[in-house]
N, C-alpha and C. Protein backbone atom coordinates (compact mmCIF):
# COMPACT_ATOMS: atom_id res chain seq x y z
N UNK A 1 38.13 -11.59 -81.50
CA UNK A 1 39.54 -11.23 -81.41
C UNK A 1 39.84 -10.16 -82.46
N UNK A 2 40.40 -9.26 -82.13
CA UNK A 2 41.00 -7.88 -83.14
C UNK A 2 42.20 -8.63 -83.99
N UNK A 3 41.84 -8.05 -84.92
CA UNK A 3 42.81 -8.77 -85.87
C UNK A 3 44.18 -7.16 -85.47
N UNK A 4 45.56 -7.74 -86.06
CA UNK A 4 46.85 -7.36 -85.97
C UNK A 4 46.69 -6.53 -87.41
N UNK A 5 46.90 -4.88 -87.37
CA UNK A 5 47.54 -4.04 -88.10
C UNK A 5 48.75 -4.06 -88.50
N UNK A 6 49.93 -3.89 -87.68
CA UNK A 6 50.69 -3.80 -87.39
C UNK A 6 52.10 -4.62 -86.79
N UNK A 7 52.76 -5.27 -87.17
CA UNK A 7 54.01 -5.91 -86.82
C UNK A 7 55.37 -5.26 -86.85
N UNK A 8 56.23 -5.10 -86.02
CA UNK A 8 57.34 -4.39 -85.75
C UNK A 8 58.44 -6.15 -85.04
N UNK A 9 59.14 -6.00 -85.86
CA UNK A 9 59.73 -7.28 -85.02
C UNK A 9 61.49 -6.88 -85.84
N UNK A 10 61.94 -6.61 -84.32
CA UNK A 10 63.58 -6.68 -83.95
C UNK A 10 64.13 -5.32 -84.45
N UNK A 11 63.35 -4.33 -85.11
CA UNK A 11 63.66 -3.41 -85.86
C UNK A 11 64.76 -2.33 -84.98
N UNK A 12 66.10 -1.88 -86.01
CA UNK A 12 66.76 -1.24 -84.98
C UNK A 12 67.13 -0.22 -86.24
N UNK A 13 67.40 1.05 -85.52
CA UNK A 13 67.31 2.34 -86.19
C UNK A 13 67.97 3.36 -85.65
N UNK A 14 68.98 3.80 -86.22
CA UNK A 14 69.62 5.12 -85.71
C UNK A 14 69.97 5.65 -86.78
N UNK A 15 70.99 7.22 -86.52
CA UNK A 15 71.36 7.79 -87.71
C UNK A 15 72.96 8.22 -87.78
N UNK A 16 73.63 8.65 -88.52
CA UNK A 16 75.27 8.70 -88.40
C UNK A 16 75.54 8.81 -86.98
N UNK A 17 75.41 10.35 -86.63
CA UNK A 17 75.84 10.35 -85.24
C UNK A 17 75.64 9.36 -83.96
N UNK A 18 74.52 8.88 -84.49
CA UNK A 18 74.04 7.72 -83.03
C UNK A 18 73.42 6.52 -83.76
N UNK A 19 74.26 6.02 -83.69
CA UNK A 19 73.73 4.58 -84.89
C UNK A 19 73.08 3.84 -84.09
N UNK A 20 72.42 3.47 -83.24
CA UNK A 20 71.19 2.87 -82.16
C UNK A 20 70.18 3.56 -81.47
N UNK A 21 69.57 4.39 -82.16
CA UNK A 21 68.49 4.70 -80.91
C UNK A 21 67.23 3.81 -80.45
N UNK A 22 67.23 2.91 -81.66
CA UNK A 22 66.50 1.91 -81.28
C UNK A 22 67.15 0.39 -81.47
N UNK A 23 66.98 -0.46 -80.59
CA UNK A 23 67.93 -1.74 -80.71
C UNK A 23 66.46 -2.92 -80.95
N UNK A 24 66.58 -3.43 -81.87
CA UNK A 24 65.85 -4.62 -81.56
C UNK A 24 64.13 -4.04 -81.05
N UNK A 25 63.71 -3.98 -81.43
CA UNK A 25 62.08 -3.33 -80.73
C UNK A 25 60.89 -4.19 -81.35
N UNK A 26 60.43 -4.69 -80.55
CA UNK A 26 59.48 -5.67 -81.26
C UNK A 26 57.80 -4.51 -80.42
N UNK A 27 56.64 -4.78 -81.68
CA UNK A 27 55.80 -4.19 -81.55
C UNK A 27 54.57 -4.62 -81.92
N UNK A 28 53.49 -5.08 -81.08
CA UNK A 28 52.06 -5.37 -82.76
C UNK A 28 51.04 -4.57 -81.96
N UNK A 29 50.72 -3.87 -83.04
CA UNK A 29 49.29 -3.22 -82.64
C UNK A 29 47.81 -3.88 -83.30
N UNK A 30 47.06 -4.17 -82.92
CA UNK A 30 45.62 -4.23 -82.77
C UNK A 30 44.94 -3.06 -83.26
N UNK A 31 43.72 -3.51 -84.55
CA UNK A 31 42.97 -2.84 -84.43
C UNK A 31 41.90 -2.49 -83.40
N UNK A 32 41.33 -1.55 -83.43
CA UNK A 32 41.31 -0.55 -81.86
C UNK A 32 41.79 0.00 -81.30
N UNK A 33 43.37 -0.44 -81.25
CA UNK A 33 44.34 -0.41 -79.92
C UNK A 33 44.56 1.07 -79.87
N UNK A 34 44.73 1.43 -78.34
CA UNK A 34 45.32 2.72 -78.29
C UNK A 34 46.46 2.80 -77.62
N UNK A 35 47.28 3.03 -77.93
CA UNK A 35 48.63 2.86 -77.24
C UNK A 35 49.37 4.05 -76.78
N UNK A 36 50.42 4.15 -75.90
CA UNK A 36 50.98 5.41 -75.65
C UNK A 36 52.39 5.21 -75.59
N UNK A 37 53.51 5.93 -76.11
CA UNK A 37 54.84 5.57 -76.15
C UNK A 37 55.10 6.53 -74.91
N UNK A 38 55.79 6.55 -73.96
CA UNK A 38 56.50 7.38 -73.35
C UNK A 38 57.92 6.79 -72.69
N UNK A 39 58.68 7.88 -72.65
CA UNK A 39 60.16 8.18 -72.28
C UNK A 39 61.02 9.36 -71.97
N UNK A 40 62.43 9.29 -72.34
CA UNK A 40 62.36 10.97 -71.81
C UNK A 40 62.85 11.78 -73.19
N UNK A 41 62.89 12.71 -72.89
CA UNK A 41 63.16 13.63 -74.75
C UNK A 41 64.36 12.43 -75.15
N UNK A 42 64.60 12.49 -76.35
CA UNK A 42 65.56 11.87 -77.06
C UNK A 42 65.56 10.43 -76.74
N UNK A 43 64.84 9.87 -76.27
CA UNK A 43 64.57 8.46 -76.22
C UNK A 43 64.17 7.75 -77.35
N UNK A 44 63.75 8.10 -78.38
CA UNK A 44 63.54 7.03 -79.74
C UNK A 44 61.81 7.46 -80.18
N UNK A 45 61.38 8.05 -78.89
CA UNK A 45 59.65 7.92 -79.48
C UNK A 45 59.25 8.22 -81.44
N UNK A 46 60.35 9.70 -81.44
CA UNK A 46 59.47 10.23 -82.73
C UNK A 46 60.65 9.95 -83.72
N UNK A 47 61.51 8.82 -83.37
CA UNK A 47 62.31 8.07 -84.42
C UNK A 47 61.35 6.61 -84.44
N UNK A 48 60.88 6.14 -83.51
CA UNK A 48 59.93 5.29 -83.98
C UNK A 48 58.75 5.59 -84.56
N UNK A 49 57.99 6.78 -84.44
CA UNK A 49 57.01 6.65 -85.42
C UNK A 49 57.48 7.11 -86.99
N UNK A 50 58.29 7.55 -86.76
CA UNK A 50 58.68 8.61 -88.24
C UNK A 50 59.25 6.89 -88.84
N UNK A 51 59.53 6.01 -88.53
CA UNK A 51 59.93 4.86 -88.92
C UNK A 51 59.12 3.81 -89.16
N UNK A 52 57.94 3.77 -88.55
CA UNK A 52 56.45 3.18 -88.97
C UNK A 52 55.82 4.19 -90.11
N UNK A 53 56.04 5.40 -90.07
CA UNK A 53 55.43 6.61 -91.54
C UNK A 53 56.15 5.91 -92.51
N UNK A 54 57.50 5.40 -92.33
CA UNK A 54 58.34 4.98 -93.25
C UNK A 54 59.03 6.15 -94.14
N UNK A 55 59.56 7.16 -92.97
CA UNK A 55 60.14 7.85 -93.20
C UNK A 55 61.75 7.88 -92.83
N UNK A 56 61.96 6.84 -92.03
CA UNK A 56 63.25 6.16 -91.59
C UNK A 56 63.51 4.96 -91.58
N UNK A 57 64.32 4.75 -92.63
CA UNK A 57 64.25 3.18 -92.91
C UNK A 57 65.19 2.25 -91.66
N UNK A 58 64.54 1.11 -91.24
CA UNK A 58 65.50 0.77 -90.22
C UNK A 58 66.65 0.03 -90.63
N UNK A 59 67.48 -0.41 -89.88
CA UNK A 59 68.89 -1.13 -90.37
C UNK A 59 68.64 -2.31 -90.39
N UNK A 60 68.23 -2.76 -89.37
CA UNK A 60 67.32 -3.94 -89.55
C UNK A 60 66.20 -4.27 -89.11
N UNK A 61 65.54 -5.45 -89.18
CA UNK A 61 64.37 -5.86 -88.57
C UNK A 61 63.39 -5.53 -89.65
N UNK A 62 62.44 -5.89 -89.41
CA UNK A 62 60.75 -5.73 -90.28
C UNK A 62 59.59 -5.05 -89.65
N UNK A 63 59.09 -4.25 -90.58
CA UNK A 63 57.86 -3.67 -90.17
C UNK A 63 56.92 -4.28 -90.97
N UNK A 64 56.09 -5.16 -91.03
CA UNK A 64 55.10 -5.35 -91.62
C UNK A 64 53.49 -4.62 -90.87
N UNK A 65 52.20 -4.12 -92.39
CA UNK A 65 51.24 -3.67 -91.99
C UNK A 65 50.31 -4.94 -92.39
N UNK A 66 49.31 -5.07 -91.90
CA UNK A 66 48.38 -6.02 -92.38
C UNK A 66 46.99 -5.57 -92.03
N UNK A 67 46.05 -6.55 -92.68
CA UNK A 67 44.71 -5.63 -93.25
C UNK A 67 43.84 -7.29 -92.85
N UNK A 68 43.15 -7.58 -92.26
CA UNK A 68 42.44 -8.61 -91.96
C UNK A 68 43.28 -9.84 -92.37
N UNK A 69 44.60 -9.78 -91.66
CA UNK A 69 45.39 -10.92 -91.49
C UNK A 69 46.42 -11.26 -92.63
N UNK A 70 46.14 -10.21 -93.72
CA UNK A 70 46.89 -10.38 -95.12
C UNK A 70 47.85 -9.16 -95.10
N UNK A 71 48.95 -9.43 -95.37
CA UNK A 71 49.82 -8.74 -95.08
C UNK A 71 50.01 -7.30 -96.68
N UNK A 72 50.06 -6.12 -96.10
CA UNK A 72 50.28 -5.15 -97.62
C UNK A 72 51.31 -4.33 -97.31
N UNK A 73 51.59 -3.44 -98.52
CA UNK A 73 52.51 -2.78 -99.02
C UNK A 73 52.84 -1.67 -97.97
N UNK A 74 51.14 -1.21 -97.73
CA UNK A 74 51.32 0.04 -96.98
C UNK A 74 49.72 0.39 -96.35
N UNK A 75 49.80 0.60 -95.16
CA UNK A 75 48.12 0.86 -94.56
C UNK A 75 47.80 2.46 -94.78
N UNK A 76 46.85 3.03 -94.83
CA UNK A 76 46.26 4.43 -94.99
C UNK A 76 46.82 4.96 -93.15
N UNK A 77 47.63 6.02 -93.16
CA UNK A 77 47.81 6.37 -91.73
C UNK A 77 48.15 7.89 -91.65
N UNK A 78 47.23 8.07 -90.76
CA UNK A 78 46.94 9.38 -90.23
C UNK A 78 48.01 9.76 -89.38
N UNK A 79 48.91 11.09 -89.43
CA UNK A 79 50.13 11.57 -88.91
C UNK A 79 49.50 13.17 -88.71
N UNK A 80 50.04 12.88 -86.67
CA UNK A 80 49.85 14.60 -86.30
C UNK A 80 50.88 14.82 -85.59
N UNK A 81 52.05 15.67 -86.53
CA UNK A 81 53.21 15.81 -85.96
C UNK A 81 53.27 16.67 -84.57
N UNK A 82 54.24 16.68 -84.29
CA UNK A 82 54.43 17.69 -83.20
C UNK A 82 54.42 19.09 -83.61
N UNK A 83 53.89 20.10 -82.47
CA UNK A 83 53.47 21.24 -83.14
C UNK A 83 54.93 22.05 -83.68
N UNK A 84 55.92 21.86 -83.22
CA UNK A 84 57.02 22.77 -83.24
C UNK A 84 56.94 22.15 -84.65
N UNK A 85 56.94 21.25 -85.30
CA UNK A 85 57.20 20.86 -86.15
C UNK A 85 56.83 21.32 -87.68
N UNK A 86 55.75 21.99 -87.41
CA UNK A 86 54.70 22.96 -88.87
C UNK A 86 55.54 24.10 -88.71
N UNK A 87 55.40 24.83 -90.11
CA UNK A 87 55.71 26.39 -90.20
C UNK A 87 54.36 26.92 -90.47
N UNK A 88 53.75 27.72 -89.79
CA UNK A 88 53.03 28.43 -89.50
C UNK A 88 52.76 29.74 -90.27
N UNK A 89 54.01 29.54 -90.95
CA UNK A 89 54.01 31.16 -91.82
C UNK A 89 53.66 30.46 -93.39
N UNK A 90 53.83 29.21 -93.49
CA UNK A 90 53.26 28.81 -94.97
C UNK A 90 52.06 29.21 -95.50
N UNK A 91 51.72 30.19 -96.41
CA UNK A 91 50.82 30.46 -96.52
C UNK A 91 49.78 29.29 -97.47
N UNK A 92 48.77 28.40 -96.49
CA UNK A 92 47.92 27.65 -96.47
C UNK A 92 46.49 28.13 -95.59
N UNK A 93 45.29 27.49 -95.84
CA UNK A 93 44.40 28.04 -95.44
C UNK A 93 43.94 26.80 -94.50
N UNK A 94 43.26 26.98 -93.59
CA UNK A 94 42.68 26.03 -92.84
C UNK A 94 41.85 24.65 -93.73
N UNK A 95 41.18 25.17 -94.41
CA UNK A 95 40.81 24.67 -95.46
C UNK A 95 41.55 23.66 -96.26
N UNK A 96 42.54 24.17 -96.90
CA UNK A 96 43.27 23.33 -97.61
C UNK A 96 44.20 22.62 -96.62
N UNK A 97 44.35 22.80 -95.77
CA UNK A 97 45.22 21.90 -95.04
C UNK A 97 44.34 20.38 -94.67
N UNK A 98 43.45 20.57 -94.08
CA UNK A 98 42.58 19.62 -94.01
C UNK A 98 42.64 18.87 -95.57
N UNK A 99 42.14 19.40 -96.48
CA UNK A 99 41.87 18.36 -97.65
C UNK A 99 43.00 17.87 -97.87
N UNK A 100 44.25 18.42 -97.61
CA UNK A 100 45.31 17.65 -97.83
C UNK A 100 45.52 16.46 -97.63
N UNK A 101 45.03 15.86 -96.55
CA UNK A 101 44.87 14.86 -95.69
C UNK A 101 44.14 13.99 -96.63
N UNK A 102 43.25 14.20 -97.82
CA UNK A 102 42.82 12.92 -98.43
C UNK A 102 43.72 13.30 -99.72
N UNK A 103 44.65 13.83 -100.33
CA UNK A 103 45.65 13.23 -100.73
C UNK A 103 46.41 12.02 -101.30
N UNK A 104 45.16 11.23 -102.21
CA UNK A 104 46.12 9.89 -102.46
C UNK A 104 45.51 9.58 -103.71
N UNK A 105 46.04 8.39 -104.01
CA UNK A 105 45.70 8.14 -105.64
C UNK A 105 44.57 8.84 -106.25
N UNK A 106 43.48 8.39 -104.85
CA UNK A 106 42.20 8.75 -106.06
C UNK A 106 41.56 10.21 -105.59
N UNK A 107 41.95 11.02 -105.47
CA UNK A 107 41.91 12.45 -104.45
C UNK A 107 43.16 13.16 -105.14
N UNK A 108 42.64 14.76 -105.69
CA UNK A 108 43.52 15.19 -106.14
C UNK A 108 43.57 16.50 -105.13
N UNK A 109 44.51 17.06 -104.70
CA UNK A 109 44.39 18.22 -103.85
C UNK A 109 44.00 19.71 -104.21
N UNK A 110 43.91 19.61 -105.87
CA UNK A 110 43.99 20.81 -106.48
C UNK A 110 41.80 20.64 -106.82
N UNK A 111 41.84 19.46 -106.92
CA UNK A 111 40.22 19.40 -107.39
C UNK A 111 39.20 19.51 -105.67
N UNK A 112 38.09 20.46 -106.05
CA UNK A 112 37.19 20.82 -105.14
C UNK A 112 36.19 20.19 -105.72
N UNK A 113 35.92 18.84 -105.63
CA UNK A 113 35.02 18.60 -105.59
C UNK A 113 33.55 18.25 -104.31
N UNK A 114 32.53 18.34 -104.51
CA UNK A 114 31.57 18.31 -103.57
C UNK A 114 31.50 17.75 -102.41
N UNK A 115 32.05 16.27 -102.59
CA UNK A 115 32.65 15.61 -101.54
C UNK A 115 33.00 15.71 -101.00
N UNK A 116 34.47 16.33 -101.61
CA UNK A 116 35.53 16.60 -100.84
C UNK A 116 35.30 17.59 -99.82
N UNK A 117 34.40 18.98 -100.16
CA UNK A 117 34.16 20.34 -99.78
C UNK A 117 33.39 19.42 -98.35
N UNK A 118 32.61 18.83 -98.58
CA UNK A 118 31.68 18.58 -97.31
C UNK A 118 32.08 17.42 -96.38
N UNK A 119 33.10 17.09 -97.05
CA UNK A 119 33.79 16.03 -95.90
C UNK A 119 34.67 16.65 -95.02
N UNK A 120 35.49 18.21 -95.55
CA UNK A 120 36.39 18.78 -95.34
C UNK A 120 35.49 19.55 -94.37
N UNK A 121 34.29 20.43 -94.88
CA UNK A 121 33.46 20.97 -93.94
C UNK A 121 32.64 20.06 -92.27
N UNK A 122 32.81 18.49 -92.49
CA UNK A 122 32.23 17.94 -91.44
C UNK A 122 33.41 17.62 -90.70
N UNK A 123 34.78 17.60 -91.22
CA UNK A 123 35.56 17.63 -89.86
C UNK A 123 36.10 18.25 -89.82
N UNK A 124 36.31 19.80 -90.09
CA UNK A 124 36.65 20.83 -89.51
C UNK A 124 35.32 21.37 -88.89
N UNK A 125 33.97 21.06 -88.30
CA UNK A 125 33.21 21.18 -87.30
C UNK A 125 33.35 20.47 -86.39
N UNK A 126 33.80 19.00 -86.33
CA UNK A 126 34.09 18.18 -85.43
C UNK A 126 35.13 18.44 -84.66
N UNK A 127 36.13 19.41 -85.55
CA UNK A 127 36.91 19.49 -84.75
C UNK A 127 37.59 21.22 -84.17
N UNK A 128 35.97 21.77 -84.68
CA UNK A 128 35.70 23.25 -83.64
C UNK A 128 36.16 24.18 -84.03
N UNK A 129 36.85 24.15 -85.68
CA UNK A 129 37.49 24.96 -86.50
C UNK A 129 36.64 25.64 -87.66
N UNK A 130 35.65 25.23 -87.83
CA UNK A 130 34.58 25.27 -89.07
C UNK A 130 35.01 26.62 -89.88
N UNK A 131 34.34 27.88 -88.43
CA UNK A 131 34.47 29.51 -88.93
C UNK A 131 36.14 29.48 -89.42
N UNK A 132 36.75 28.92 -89.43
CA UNK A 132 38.27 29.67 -89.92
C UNK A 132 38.66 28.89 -91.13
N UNK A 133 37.99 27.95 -91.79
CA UNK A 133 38.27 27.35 -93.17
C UNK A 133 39.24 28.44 -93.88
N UNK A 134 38.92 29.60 -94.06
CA UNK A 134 39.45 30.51 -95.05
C UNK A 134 40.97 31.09 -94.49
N UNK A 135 40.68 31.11 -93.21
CA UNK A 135 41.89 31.85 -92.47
C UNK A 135 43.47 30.99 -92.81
N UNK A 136 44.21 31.76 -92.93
CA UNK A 136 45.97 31.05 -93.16
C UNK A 136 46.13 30.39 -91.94
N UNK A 137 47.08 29.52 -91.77
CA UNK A 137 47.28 28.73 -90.63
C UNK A 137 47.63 29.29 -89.87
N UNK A 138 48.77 30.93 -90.43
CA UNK A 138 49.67 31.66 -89.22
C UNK A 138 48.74 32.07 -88.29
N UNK A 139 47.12 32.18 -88.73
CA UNK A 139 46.46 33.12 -87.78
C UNK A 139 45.32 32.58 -86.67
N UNK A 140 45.93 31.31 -86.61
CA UNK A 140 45.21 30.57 -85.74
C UNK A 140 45.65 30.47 -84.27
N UNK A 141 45.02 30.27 -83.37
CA UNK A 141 46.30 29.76 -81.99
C UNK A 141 46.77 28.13 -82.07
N UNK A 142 47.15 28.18 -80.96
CA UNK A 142 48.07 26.77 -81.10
C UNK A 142 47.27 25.73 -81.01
N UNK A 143 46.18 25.75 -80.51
CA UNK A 143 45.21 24.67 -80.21
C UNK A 143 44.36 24.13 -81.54
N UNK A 144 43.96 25.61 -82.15
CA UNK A 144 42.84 25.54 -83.73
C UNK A 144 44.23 25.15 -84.60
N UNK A 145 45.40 25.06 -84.46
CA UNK A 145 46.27 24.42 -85.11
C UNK A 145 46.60 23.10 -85.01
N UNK A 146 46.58 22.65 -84.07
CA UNK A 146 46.24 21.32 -83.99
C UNK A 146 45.17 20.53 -83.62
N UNK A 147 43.85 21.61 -83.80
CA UNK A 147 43.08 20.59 -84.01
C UNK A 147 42.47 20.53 -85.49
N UNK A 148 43.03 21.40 -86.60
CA UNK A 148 43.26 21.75 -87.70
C UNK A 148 43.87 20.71 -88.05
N UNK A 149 45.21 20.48 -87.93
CA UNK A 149 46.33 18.88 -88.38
C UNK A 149 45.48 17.71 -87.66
N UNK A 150 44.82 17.98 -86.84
CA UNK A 150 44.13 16.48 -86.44
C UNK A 150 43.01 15.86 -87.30
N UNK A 151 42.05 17.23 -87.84
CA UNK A 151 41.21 17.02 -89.00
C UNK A 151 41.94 16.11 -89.73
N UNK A 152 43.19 17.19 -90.45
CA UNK A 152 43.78 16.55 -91.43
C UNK A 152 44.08 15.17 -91.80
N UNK A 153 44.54 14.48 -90.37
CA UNK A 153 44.94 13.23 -90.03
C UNK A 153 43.95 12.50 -90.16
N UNK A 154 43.09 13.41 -89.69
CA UNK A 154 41.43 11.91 -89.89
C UNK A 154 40.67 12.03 -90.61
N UNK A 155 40.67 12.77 -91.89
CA UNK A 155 39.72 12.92 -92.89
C UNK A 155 39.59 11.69 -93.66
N UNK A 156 40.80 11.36 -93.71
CA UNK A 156 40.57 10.25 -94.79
C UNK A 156 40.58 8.53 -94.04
N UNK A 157 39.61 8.26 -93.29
CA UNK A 157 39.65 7.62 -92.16
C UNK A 157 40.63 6.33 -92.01
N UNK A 158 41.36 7.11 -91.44
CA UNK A 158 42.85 6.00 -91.63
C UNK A 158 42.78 4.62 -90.61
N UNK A 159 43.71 4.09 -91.19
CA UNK A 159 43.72 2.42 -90.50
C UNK A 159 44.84 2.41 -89.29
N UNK A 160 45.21 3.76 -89.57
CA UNK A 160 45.99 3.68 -88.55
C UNK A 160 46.39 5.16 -87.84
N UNK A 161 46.38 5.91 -86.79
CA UNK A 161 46.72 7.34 -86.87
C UNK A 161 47.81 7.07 -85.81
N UNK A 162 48.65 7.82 -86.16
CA UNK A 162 49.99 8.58 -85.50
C UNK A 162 49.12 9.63 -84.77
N UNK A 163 49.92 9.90 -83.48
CA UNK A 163 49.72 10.95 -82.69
C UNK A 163 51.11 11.21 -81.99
N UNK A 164 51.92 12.36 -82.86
CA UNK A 164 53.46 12.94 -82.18
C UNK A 164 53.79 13.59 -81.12
């Protein structure tokens, strides 16, 4: 049996103008699980994940994450926003965008270390971008751009990935 990541129970979430876009939503994901939200634009999808990132706090209800049945603070999770969503003109390099993605306590974004360089180099091959490490993001197409943010999302092999 897959143990439970994820618990979402009754959680409801809106913002001034529309104080409900989500009423009550109960949710558990499974490790493994692959799931797919669909609805129509403005239906709640990317107010519910931006609310599992814990980037929108809900009004009520609980999100709990859990880790082999023990419940924590916060799970490691991989986020690939929607493309409209990047600025493209930030001057970042393919390269550093990816390492961004391991980003956390013990990962500093400014340090190149060896690791980092060849972890950064094995999934930006995986994910068909390798030759453009150096290139700025503006000068990619839309596809080596997100499969650039998808690196990003999975470098640091998360317990959980968002897909926007």
């Amino acid at each position: 049996m897959m143990s439970e990541i994820l618990k979402i129970s009754d959680i409801t979430v809106g913002y001034k103008a529309d104080p409900r876009i989500l009423n009550k939503v109960n949710l558990n994901v499974y490790q493994n699980d692959f799931l797919g939200i669909i609805g129509p634009n403005g239906g709640g999808k990317t107010t519910l994940l931006r609310t599992i990132l814990g980037l929108i706090t809900p009004r009520s209800g609980n999100i709990t994450f859990l880790r082999n049945g023990i419940k924590q603070n916060k799970l490691n999770i991989g986020y690939l926003p929607q493309i409209n969503q990047i600025d493209n003109k930030f001057p970042i390099s393919v390269y550093d965008v990816i390492l961004s993605g391991m980003v956390t306590k013990k990962h500093s974004f400014f340090s190149k270390k060896t690791d980092e360089k060849e972890k950064v180099e094995i999934v930006a091959a995986k994910m068909g971008v390798q030759d453009y490490l150096q290139c700025p993001i503006g000068d990619l197409s839309g596809g080596q751009l997100q499969r650039t943010l998808l690196g990003r999302a999975i470098i640091d092999n998360p317990d959980l990935l968002i897909l926007d």
